[in-house]
N, C-alpha and C. Protein backbone atom coordinates (compact mmCIF):
# COMPACT_ATOMS: atom_id res chain seq x y z
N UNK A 1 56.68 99.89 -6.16
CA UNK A 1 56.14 99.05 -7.21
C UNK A 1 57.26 98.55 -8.12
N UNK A 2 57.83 99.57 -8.49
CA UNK A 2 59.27 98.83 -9.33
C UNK A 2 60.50 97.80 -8.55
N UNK A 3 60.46 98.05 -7.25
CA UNK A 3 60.79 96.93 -6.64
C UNK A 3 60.27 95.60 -6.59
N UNK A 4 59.02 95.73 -6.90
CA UNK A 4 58.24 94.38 -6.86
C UNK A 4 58.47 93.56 -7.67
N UNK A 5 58.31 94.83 -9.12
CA UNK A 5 58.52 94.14 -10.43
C UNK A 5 59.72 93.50 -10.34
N UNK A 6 60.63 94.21 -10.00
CA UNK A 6 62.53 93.63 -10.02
C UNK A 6 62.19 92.25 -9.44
N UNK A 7 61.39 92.21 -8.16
CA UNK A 7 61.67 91.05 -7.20
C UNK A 7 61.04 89.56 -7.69
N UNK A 8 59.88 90.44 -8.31
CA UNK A 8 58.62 88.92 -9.32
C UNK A 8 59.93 88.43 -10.82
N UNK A 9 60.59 89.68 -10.72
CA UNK A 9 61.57 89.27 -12.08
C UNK A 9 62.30 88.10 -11.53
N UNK A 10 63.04 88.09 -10.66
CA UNK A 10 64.33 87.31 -10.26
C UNK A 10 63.74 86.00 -9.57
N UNK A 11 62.39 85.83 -9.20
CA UNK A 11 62.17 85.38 -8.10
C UNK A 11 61.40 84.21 -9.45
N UNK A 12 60.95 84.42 -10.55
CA UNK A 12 60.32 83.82 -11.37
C UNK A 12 61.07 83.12 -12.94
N UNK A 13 62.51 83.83 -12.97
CA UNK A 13 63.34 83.43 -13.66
C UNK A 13 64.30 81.91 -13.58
N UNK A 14 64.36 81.05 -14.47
CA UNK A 14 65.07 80.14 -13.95
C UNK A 14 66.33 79.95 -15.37
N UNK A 15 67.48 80.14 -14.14
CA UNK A 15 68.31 80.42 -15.13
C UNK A 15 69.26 78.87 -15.38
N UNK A 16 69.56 78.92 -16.65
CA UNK A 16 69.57 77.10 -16.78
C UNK A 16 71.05 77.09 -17.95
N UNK A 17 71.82 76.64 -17.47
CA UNK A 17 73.29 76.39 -18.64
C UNK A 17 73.42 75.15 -19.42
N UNK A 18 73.05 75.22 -21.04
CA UNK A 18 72.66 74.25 -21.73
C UNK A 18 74.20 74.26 -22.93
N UNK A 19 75.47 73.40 -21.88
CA UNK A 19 76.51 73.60 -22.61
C UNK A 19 77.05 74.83 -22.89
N UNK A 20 77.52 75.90 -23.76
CA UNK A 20 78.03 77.18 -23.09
C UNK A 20 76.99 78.32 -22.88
N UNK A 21 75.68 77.88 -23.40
CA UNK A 21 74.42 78.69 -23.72
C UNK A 21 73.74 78.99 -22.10
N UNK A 22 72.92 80.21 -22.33
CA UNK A 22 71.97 80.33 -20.95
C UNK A 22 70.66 80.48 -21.59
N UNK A 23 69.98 79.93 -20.57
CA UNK A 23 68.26 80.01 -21.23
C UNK A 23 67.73 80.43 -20.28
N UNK A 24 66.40 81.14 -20.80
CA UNK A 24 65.80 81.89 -19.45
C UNK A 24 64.51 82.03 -19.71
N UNK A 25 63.65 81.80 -18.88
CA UNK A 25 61.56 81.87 -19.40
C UNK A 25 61.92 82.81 -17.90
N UNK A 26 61.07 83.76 -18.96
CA UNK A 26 60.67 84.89 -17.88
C UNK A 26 58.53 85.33 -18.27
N UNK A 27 58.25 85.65 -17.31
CA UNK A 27 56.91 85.39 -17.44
C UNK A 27 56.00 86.29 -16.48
N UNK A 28 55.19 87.37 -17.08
CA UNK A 28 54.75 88.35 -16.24
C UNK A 28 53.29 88.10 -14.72
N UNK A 29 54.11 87.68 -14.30
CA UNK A 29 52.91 87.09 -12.97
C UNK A 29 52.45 88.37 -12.36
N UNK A 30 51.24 88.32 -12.39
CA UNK A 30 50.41 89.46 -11.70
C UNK A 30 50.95 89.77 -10.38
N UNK A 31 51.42 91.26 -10.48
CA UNK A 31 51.47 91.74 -9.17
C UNK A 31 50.84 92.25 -8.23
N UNK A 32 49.55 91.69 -8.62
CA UNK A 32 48.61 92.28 -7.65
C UNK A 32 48.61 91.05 -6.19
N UNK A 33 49.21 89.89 -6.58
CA UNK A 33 48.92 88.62 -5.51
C UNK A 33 50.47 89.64 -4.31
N UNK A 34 51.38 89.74 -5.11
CA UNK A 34 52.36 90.45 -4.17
C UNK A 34 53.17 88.86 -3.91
N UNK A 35 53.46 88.35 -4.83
CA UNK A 35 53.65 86.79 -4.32
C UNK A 35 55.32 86.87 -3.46
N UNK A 36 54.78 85.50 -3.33
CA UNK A 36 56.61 85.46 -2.15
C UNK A 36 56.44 83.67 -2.59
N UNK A 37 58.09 83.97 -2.56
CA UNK A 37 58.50 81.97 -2.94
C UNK A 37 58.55 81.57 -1.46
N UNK A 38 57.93 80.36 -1.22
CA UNK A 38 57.65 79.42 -0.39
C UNK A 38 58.33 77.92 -0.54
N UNK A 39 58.70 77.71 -1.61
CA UNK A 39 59.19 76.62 -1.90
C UNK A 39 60.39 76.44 -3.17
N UNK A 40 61.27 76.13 -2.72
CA UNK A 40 62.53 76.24 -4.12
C UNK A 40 63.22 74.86 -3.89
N UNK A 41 63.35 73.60 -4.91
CA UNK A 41 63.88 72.64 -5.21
C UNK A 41 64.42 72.06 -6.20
N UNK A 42 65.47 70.94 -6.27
CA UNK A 42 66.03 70.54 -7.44
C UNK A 42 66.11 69.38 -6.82
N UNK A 43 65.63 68.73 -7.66
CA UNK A 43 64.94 67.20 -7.80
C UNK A 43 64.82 66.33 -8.99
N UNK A 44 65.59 64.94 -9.08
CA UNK A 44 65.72 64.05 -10.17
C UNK A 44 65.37 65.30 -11.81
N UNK A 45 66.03 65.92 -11.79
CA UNK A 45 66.81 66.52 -12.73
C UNK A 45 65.24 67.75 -13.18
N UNK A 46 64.63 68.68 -12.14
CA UNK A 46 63.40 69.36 -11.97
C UNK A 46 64.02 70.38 -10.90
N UNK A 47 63.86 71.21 -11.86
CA UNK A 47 63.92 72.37 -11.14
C UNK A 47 62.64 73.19 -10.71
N UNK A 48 62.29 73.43 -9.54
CA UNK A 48 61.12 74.26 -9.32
C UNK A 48 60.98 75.25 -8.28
N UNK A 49 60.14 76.31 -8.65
CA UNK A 49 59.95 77.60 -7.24
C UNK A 49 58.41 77.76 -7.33
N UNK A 50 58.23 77.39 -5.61
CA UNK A 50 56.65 77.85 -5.96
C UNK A 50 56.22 78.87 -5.00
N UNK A 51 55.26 79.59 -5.56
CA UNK A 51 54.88 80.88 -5.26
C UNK A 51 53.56 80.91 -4.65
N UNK A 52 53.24 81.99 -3.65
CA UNK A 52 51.56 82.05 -3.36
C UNK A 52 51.14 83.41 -2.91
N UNK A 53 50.20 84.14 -2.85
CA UNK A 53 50.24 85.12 -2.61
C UNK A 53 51.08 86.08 -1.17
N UNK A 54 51.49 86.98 -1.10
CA UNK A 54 52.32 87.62 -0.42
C UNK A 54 51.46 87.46 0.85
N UNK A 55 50.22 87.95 0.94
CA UNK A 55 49.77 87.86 2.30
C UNK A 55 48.53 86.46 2.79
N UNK A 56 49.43 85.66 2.38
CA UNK A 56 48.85 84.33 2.67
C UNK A 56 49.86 83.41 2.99
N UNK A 57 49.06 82.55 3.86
CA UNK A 57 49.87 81.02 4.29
C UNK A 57 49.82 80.33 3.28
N UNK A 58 51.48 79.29 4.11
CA UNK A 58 51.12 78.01 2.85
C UNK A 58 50.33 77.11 3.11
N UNK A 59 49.60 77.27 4.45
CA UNK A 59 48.59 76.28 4.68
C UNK A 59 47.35 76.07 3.87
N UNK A 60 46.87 77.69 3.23
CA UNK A 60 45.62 77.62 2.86
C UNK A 60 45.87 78.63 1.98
N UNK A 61 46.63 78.72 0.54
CA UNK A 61 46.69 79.64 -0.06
C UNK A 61 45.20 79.63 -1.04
N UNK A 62 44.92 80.87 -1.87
CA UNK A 62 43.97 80.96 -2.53
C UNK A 62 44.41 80.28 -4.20
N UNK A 63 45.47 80.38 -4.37
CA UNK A 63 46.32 80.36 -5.61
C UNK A 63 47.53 79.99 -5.21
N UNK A 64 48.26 78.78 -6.14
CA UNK A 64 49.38 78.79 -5.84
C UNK A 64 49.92 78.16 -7.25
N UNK A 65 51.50 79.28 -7.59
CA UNK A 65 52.23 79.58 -8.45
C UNK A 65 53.41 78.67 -8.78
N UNK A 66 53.54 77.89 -9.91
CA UNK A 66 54.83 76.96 -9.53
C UNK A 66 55.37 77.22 -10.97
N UNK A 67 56.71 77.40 -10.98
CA UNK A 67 58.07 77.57 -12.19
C UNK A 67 58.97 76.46 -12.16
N UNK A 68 58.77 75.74 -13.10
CA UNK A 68 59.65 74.65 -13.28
C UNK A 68 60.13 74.16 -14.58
N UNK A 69 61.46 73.54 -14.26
CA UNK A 69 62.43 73.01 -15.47
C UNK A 69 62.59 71.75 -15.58
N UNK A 70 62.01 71.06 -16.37
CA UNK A 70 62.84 69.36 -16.73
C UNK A 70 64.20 69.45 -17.50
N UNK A 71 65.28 69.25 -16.70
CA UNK A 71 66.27 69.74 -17.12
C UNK A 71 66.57 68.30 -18.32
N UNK A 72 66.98 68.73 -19.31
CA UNK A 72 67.26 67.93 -20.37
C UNK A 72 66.20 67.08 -21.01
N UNK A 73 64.03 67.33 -20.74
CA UNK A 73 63.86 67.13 -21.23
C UNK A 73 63.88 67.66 -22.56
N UNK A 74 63.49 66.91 -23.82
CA UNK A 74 63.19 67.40 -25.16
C UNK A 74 62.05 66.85 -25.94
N UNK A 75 61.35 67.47 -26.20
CA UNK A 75 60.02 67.11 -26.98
C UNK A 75 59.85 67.76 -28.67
N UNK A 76 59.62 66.57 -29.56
CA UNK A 76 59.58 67.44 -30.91
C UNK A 76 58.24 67.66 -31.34
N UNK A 77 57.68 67.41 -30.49
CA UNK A 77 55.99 67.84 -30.81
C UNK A 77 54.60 67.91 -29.77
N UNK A 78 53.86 68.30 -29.89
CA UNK A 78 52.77 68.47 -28.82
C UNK A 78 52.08 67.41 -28.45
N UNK A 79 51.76 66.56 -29.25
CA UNK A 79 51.43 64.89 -28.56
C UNK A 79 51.95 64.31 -27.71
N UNK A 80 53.51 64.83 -27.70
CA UNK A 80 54.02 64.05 -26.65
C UNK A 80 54.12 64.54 -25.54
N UNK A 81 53.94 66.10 -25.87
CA UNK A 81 53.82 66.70 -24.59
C UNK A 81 53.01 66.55 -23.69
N UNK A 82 51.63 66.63 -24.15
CA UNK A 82 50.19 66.28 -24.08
C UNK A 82 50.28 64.86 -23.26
N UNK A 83 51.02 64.04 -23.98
CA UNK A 83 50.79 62.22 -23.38
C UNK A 83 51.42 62.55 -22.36
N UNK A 84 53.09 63.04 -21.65
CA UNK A 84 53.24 63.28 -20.56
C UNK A 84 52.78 63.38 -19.30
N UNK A 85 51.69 64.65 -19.81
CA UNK A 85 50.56 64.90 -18.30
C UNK A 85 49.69 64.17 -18.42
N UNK A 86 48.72 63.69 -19.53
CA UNK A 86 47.39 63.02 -19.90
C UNK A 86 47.93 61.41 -18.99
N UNK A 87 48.86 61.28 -18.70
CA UNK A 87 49.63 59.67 -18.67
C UNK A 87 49.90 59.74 -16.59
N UNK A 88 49.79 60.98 -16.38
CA UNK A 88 49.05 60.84 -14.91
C UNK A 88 48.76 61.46 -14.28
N UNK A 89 47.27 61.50 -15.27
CA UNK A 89 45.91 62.38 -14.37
C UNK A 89 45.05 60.98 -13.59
N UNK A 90 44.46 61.04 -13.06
CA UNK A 90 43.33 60.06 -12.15
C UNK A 90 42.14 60.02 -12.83
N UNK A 91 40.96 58.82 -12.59
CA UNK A 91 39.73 58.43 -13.61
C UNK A 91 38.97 59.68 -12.58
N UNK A 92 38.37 60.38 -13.77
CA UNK A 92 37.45 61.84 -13.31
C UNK A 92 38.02 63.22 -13.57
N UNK A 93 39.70 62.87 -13.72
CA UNK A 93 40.19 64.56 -14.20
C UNK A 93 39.80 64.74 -15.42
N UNK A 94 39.71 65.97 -15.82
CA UNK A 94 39.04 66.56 -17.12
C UNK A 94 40.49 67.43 -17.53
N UNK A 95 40.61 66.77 -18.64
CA UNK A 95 42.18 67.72 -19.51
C UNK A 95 41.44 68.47 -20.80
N UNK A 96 42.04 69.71 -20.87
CA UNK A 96 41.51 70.36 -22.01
C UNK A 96 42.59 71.45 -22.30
N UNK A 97 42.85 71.07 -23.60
CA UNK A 97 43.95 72.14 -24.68
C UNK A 97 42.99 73.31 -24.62
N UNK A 98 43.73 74.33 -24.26
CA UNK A 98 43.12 75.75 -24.26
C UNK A 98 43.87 76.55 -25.73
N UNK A 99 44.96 76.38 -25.78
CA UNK A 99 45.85 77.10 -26.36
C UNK A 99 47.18 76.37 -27.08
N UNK A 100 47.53 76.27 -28.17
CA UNK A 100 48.74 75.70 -28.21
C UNK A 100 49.58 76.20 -29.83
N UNK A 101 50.77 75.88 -29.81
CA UNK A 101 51.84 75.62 -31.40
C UNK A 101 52.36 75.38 -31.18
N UNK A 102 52.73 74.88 -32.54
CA UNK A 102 53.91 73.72 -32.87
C UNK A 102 54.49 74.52 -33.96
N UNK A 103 54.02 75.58 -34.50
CA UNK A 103 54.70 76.65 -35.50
C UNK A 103 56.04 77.80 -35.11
N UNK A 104 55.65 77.21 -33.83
CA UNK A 104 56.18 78.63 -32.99
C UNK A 104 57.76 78.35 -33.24
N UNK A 105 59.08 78.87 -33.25
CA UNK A 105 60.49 78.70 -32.56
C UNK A 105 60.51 77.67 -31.89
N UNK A 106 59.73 77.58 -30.64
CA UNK A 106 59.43 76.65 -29.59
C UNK A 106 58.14 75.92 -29.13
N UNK A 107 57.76 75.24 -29.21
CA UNK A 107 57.03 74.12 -28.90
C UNK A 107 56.21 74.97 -27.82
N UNK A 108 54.84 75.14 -27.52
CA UNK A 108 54.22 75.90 -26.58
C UNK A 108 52.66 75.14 -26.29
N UNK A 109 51.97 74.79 -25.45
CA UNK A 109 50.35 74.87 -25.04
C UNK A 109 50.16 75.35 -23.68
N UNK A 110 49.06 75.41 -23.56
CA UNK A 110 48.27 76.11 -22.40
C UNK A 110 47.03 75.14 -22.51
N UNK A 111 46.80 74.77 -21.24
CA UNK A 111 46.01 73.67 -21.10
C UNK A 111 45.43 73.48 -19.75
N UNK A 112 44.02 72.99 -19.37
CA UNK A 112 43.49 72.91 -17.87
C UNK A 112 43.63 71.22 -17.49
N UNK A 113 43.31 71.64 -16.41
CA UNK A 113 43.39 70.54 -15.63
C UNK A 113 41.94 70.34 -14.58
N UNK A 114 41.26 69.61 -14.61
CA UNK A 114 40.34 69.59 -13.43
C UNK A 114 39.61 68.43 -12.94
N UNK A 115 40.60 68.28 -11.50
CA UNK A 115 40.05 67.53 -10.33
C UNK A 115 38.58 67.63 -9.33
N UNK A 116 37.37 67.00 -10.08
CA UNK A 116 36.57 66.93 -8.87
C UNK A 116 37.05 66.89 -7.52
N UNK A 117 36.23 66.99 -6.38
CA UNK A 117 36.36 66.23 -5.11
C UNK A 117 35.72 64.90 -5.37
N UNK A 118 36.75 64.03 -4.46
CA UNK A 118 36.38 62.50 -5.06
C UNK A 118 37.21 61.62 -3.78
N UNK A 119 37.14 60.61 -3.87
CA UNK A 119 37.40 59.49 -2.79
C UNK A 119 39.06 59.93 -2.30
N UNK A 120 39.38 60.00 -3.37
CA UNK A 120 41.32 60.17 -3.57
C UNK A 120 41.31 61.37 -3.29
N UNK A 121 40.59 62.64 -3.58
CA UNK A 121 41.15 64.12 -3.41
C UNK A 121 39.54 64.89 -2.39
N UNK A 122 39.84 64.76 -1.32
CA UNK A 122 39.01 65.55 -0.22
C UNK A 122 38.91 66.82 -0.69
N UNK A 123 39.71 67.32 -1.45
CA UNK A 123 39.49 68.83 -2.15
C UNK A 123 39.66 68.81 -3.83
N UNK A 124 38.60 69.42 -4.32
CA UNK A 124 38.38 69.77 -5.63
C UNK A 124 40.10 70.37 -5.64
N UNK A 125 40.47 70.20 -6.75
CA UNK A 125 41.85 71.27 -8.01
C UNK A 125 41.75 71.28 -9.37
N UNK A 126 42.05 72.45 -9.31
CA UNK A 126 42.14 72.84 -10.82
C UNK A 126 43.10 73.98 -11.49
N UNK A 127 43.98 73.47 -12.44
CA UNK A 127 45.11 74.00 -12.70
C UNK A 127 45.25 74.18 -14.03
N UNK A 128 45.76 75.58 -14.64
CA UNK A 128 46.17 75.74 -15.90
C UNK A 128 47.53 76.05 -15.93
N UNK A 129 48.07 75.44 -16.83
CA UNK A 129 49.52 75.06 -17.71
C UNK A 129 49.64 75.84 -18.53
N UNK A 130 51.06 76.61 -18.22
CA UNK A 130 52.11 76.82 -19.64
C UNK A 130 53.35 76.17 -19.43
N UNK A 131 53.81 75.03 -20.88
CA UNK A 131 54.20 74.61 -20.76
C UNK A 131 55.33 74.99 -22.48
N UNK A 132 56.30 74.79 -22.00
CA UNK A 132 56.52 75.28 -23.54
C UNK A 132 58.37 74.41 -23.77
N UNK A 133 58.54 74.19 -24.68
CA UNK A 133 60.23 73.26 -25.02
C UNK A 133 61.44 74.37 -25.28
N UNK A 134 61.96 74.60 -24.79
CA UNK A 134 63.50 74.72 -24.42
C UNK A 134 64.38 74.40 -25.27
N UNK A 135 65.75 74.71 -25.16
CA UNK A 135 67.01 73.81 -25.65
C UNK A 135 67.51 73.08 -24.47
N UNK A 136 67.32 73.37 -23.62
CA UNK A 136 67.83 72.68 -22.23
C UNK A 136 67.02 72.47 -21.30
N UNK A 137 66.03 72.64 -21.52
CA UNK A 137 64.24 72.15 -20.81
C UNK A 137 63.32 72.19 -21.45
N UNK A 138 62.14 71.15 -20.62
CA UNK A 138 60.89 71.76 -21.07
C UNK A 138 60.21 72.37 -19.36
N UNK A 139 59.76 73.76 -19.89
CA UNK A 139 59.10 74.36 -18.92
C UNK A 139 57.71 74.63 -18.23
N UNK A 140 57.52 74.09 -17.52
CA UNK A 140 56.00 74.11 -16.76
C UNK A 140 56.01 75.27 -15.81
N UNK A 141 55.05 75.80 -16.57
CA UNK A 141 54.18 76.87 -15.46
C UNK A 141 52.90 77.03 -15.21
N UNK A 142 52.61 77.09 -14.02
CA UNK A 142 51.44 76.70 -13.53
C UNK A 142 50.37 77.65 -12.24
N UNK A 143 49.61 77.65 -12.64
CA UNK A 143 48.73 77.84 -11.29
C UNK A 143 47.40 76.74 -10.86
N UNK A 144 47.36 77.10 -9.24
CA UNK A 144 46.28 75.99 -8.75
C UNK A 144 45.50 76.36 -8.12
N UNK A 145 44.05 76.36 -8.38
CA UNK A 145 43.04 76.72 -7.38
C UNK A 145 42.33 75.25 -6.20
N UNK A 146 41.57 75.62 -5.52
CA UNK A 146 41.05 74.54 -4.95
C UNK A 146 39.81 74.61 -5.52
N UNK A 147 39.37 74.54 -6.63
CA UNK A 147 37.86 74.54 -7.15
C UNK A 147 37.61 73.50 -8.34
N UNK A 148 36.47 72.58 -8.36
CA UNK A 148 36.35 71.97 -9.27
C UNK A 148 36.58 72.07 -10.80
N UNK A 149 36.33 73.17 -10.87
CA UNK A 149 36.64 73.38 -12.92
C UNK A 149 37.26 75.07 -12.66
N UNK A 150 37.56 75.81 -13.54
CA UNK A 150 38.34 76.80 -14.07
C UNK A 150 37.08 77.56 -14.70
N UNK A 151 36.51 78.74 -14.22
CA UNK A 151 35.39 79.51 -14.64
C UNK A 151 36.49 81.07 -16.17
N UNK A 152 35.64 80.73 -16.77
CA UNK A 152 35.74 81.57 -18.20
C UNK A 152 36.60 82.86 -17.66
N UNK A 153 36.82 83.48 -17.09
CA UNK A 153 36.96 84.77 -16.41
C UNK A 153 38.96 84.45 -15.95
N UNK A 154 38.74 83.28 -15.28
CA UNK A 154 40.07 82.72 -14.55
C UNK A 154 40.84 82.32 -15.95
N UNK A 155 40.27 81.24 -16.45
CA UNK A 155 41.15 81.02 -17.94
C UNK A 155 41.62 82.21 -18.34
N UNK A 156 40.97 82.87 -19.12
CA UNK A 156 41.16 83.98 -20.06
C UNK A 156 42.33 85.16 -19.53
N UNK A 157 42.28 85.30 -17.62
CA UNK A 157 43.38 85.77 -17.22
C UNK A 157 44.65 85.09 -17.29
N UNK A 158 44.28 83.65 -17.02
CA UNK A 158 46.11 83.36 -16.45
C UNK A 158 46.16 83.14 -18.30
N UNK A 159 45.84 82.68 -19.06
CA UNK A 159 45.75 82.46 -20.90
C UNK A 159 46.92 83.78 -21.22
N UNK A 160 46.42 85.22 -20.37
CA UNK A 160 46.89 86.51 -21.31
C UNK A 160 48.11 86.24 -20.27
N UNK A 161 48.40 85.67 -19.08
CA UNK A 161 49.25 85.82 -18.55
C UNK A 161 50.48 85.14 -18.77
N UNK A 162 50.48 83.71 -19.05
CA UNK A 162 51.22 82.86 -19.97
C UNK A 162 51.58 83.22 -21.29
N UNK A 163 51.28 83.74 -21.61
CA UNK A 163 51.45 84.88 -23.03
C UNK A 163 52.18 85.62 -22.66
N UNK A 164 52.60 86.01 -21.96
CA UNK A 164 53.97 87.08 -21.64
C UNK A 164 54.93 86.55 -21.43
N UNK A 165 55.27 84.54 -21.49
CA UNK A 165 56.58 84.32 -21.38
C UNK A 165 57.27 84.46 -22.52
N UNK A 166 58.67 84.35 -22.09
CA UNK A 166 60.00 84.90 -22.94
C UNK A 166 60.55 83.56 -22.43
N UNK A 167 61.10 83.26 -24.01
CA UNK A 167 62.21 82.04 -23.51
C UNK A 167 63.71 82.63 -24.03
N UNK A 168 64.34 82.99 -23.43
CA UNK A 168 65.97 83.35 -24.03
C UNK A 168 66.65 82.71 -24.42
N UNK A 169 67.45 82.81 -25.19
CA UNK A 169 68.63 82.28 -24.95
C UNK A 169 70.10 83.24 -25.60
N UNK A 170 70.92 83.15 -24.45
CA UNK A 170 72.11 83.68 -24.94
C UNK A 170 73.16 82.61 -25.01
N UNK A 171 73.81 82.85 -26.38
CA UNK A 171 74.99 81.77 -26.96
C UNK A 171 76.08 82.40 -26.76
């Protein structure tokens, strides 16, 4: 078990050099999925690793886990964060602030996402966000189900679970 933890540690950390500084969102993902990275890229200045449960395909996962960096974005407030994603969802997604501050050190919300099934998407999704501002990113973290809306039970877990990120930084 403490191997796991070590392995969800390293495997979920993204370590980012903002001029001589290091920054780091670390974030306690349930170890009960046993997850394994499936996907690791750096892309038009996006860093991302995505995750799905340990004993599942990536064909048909139940849940799937994604850690990512906009490297050098910067946001000074939650509207704009908000307009970001709100600016391309599709006519029928449902966006809803679950959680958020602007009091905080750092810029932070938690927020759903939900895709009917519809002409464009043969499968219902639905995804909740932590998303939070950086000195050298802004960070999206995420999970995705294949189900039309996000039932009270699912929020309220990944909510306490996004709540365990740590943003570092060493100068």
């Amino acid at each position: 078990m403490k191997l796991l933890l070590v392995f969800i540690f390293f495997v979920v950390q993204l370590n980012l050099k903002a001029q001589n500084n290091k920054e780091y969102i670390n974030i306690d993902w349930p170890p009960e999925y046993n997850w394994k990275v499936v996907d690791r890229k750096t892309e038009n200045n996006i860093k991302s690793i995505v995750i799905i449960p340990g004993s599942e395909t990536v064909k048909n996962p139940s849940i799937i886990g994604t850690i990512a960096a906009r490297m050098g974005a910067h946001f000074n407030n939650l509207a704009d964060i908000v307009k970001l994603y709100k600016d391309h969802l599709d006519t029928g997604t449902k966006f809803s602030i679950v959680e958020s501050s602007d009091s905080a050190s750092h810029l932070w919300i938690i927020f759903k996402v939900e895709t009917p099934k519809n002409d464009k998407y043969p499968e219902p999704e639905s995804d909740m966000y932590y998303v939070t501002q950086g000195e050298a990113a802004l960070y999206e973290n995420y999970v995705a189900i294949k189900k039309p809306s996000i039932s009270p039970e699912f929020e309220s877990k990944w909510v306490n679970v996004f709540k365990t990120a740590k943003l570092t930084i060493i100068k």
